[in-house]
C-alpha atoms as a PDB file:
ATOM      1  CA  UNK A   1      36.773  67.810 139.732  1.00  0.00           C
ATOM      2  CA  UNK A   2      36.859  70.176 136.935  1.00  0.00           C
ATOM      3  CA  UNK A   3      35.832  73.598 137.181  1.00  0.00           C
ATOM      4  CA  UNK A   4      34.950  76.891 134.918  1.00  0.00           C
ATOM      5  CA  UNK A   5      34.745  80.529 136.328  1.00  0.00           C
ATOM      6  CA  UNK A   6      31.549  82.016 135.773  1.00  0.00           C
ATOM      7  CA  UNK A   7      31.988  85.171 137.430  1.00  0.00           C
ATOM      8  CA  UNK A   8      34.310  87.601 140.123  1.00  0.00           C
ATOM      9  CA  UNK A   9      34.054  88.743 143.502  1.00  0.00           C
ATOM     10  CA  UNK A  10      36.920  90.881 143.173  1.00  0.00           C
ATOM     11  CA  UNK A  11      35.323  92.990 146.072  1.00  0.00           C
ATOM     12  CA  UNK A  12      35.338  89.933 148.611  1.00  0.00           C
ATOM     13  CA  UNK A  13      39.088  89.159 148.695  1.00  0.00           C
ATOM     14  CA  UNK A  14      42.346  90.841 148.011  1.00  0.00           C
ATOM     15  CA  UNK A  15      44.077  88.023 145.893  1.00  0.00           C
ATOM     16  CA  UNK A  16      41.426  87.247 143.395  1.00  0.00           C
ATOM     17  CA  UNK A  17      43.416  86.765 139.931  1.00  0.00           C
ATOM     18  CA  UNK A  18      41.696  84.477 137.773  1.00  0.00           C
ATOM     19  CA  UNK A  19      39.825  85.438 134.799  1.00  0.00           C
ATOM     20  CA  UNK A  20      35.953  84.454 133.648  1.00  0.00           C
ATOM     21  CA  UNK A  21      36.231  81.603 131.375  1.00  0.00           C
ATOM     22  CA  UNK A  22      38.951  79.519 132.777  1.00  0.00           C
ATOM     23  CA  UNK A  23      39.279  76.066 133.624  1.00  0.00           C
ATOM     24  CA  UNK A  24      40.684  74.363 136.754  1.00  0.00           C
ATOM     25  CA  UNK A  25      41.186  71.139 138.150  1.00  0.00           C
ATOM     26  CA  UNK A  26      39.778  71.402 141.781  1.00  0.00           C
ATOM     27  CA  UNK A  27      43.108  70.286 144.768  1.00  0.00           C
ATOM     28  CA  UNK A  28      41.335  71.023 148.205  1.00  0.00           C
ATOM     29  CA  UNK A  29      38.570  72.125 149.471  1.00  0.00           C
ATOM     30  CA  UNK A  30      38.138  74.690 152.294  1.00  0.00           C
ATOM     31  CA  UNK A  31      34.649  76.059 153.056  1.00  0.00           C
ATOM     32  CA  UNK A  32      34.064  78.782 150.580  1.00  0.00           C
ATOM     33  CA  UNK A  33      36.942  78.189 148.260  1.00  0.00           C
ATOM     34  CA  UNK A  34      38.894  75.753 146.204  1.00  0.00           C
ATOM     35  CA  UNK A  35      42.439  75.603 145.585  1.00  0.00           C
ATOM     36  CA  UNK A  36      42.603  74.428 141.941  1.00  0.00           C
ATOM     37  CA  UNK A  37      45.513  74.201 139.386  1.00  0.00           C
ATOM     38  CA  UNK A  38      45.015  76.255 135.934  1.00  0.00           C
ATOM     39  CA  UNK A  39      44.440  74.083 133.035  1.00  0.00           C
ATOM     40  CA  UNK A  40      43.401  77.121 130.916  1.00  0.00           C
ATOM     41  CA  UNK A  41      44.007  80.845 131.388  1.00  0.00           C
ATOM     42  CA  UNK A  42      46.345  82.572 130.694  1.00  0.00           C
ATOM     43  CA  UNK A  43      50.329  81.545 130.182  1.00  0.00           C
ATOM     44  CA  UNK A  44      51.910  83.088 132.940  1.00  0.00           C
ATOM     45  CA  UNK A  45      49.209  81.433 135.399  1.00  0.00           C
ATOM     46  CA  UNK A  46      48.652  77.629 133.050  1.00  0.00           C
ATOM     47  CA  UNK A  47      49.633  74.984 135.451  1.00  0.00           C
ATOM     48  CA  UNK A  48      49.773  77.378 138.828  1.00  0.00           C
ATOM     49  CA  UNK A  49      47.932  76.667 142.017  1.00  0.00           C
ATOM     50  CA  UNK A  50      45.567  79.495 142.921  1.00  0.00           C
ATOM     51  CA  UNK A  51      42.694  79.968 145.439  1.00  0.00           C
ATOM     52  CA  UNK A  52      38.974  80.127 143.848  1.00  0.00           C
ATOM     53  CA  UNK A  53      35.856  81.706 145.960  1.00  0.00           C
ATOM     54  CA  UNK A  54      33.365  78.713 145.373  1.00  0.00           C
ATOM     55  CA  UNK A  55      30.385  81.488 144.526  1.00  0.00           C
ATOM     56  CA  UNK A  56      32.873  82.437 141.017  1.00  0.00           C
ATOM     57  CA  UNK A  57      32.613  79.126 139.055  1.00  0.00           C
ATOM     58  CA  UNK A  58      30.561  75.657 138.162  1.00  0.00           C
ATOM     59  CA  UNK A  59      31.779  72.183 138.192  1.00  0.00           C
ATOM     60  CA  UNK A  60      32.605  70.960 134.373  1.00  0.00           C
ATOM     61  CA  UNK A  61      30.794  67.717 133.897  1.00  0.00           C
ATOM     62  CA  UNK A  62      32.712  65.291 131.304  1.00  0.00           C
ATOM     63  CA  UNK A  63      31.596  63.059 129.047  1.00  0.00           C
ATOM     64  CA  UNK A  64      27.692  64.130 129.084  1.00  0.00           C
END
């Protein structure tokens, strides 16, 4: 699954790092977040794995 972050809840969680606007491809699932790789952001972070609150982005629907 492909994902876009919509929005932050910096407040929530300490580790929050990701940016409005970028794209992931969706690992795991765990309850409230994701663990996705970066596809788009920013260099340092393209291609890392990082933890997403679920509430933050929308699911990327291709081909439509």
């Amino acid at each position: 699954m492909i994902i876009r972050i919509t929005s932050k809840t910096a407040t929530k969680y300490q580790y929050e790092i990701y940016k409005v606007g970028w794209i992931l491809e969706v690992i795991n699932d765990f309850g409230e977040y994701y663990t996705a790789k970066v596809l788009t952001g920013n260099d340092y972070h393209t291609n890392s794995v990082i933890a997403v609150h679920k509430s933050d982005c929308e699911e990327i629907r291709l081909g439509e």
